[in-house]
Protein backbone atom coordinates (compact mmCIF):
# COMPACT_ATOMS: atom_id res chain seq x y z
CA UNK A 1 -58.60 40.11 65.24
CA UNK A 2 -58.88 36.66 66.14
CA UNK A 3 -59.38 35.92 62.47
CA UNK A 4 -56.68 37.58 61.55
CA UNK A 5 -54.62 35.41 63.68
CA UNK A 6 -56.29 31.97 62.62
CA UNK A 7 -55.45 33.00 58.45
CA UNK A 8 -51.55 34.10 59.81
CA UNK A 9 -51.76 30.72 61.52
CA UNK A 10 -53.39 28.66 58.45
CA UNK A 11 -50.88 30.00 55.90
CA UNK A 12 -47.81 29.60 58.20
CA UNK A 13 -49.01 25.66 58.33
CA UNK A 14 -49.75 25.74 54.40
CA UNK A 15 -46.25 27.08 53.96
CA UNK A 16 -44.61 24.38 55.90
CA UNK A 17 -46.57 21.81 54.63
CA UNK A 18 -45.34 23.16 50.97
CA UNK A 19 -41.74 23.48 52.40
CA UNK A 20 -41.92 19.91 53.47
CA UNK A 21 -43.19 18.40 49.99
CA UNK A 22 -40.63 20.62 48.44
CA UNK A 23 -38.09 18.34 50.17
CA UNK A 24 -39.83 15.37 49.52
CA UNK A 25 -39.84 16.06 46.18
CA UNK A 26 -36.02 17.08 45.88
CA UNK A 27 -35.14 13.77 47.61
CA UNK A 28 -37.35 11.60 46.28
CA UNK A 29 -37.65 12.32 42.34
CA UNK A 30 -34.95 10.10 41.30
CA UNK A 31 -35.98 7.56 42.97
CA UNK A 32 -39.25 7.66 41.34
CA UNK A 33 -38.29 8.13 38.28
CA UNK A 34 -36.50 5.19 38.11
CA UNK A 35 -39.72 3.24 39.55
CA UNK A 36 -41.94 4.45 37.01
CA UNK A 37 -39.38 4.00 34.40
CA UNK A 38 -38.94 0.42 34.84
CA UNK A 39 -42.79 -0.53 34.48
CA UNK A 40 -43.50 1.84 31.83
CA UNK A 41 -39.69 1.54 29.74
CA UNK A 42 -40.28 4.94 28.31
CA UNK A 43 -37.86 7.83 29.45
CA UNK A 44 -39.99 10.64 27.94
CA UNK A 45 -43.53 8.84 29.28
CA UNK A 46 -41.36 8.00 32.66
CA UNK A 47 -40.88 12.05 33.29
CA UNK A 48 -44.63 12.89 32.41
CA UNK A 49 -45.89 9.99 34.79
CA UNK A 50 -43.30 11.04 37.80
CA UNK A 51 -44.38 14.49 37.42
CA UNK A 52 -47.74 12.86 37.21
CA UNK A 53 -47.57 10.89 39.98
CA UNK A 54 -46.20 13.99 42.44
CA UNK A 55 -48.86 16.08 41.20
CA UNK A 56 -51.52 13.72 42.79
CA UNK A 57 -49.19 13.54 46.04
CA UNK A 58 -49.26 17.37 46.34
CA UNK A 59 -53.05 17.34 46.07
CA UNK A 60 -53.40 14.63 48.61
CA UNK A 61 -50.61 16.09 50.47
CA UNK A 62 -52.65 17.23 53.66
CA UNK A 63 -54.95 13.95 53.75
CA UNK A 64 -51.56 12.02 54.51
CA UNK A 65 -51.95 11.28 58.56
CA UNK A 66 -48.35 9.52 58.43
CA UNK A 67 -45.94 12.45 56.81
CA UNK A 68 -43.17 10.01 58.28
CA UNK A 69 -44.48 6.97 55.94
CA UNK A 70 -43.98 9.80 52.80
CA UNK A 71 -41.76 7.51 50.41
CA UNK A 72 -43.66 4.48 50.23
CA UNK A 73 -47.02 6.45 50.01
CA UNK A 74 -45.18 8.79 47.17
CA UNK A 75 -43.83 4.98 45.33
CA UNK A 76 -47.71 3.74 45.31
CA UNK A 77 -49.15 6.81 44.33
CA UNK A 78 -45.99 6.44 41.28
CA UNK A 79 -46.73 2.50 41.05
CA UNK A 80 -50.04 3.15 40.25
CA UNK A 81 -50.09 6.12 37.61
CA UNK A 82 -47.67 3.72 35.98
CA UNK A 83 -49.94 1.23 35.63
CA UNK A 84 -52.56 3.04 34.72
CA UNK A 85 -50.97 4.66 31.56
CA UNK A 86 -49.89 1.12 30.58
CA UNK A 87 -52.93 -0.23 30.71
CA UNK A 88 -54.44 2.90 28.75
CA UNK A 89 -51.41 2.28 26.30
CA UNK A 90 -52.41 -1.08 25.48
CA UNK A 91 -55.99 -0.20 25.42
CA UNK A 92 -55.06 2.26 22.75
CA UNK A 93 -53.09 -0.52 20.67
CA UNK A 94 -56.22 -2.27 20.49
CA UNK A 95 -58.51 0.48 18.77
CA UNK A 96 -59.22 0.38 15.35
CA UNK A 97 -56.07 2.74 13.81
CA UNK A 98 -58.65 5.02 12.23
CA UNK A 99 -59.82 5.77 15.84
CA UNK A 100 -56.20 6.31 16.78
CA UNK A 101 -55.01 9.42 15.26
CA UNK A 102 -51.60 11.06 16.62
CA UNK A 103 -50.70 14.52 17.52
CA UNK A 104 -48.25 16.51 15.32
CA UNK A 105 -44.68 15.39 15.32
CA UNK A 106 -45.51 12.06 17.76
CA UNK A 107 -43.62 8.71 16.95
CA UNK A 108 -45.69 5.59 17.74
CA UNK A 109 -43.89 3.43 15.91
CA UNK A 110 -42.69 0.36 17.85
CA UNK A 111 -38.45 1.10 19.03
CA UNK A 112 -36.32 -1.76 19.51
CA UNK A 113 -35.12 -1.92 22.83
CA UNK A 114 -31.77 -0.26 23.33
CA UNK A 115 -30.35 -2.28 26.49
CA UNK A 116 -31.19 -6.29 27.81
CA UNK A 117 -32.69 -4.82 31.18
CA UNK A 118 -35.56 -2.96 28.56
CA UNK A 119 -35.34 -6.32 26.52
CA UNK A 120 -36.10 -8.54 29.59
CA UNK A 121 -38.42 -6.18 31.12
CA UNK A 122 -40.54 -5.77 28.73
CA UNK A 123 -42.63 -9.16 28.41
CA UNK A 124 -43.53 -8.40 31.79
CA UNK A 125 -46.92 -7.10 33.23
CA UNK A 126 -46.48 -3.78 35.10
CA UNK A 127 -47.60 -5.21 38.18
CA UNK A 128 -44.60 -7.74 37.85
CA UNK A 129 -42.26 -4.71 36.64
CA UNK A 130 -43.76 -3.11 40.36
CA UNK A 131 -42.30 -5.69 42.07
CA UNK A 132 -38.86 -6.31 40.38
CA UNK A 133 -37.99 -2.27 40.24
CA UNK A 134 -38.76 -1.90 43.90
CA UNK A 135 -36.88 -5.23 44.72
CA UNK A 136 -33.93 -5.29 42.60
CA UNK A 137 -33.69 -1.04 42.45
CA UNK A 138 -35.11 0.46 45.16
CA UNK A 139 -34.00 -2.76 47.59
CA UNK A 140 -37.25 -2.78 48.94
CA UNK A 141 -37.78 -6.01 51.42
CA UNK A 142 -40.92 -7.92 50.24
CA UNK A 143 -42.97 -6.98 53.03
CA UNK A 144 -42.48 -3.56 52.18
CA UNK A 145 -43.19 -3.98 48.82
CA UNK A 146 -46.26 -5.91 50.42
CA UNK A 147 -46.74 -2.92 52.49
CA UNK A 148 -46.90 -0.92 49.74
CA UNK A 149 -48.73 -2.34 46.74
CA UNK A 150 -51.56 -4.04 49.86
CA UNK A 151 -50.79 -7.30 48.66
CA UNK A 152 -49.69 -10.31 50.70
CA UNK A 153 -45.98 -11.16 50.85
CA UNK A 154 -46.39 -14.55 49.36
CA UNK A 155 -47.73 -12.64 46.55
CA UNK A 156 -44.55 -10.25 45.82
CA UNK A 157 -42.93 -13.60 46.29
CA UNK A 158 -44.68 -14.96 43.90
CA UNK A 159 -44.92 -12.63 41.44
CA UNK A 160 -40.97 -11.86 41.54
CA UNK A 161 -40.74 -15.74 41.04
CA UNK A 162 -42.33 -15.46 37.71
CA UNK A 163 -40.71 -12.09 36.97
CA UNK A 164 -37.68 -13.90 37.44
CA UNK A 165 -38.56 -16.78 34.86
CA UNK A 166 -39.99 -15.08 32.11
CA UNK A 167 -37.18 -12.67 31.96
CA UNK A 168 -34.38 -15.67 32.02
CA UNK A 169 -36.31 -17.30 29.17
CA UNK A 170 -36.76 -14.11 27.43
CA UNK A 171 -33.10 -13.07 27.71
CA UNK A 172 -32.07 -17.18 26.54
CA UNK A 173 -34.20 -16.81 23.47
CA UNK A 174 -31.69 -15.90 20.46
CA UNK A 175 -33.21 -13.92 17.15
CA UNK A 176 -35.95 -11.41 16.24
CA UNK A 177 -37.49 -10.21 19.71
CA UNK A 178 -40.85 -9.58 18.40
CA UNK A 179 -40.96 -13.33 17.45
CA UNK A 180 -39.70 -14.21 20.92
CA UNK A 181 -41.86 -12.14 22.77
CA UNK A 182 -44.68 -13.77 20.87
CA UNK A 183 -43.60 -17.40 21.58
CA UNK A 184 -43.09 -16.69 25.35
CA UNK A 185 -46.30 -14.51 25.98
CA UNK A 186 -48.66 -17.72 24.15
């Protein structure tokens, strides 16, 4: 009987805890989306890494002690799947293209960017994108965004600083954009 009652009791909490993620997610996703999707500048690779991202969060769901601290956890968790598929990306780039062989009907070809926020953006090292997507679209204050990527706020300071002055120069620099990504990034 009385375990009976503790597996009525332990579904009834799994429930609500599944209820209450369900929300999260509603509320959250576009907000994520649009996290991930300025570090990784992919739509289609923005989706997979947001679902991604709220797949982990659902698994670590019931190891979160602060449920009330839920969107800043859920924007790490996103900030870092982000950056690890970009970093995996450019690992990939750098394999030998015999190594490198795609799946059926997948583009890899390089597309130029379609808007100056993607142009700007894209010299930029994720961890930089981090900081100027949660600044500039999420309006986080830099000690949150310190808060959340556990990193001093001198550093977010820092770092949108040089955010900040790559992407003027990029966006000043007139011509090809390959050749201007090359002559800022050396």
């Amino acid at each position: 009987m009385a375990r009976t009652a503790a597996r009525e009791s332990r579904a009834e909490l799994e429930a609500e805890a599944q209820d209450k993620f369900a929300e999260l997610y509603a509320a959250e996703y576009p907000s994520v989306y649009r996290t991930v999707r300025g570090i990784v500048l992919d739509g289609a690779a923005a989706e997979d890494l947001t679902h991604e991202a709220f797949e982990k969060a659902m698994r670590a769901w019931e190891k979160l002690p602060d449920k009330g601290n839920s969107k800043a956890w859920l924007h790490r968790i996103a900030v870092n799947t982000a950056i690890s598929h970009w970093r995996r990306q450019r690992l990939a780039r750098l394999l030998p293209a015999r190594l490198f062989v795609p799946g059926a009907g997948e583009a890899y070809d390089e597309i130029e960017d379609k808007s100056l926020v993607g142009a700007v953006m894209r010299p930029l090292t994720p961890q930089l994108r981090a900081v100027v997507v949660l600044h500039y679209y999420h309006e986080f204050s830099r000690d949150e965004i310190a808060s959340l990527l556990e990193i001093p706020p001198g550093t977010v300071a820092s770092r949108l600083a040089k955010a900040m002055q790559i992407m003027r120069r990029y966006a000043a620099v007139s011509g090809d954009r390959t050749e201007a990504h090359e002559r800022l990034t050396k």
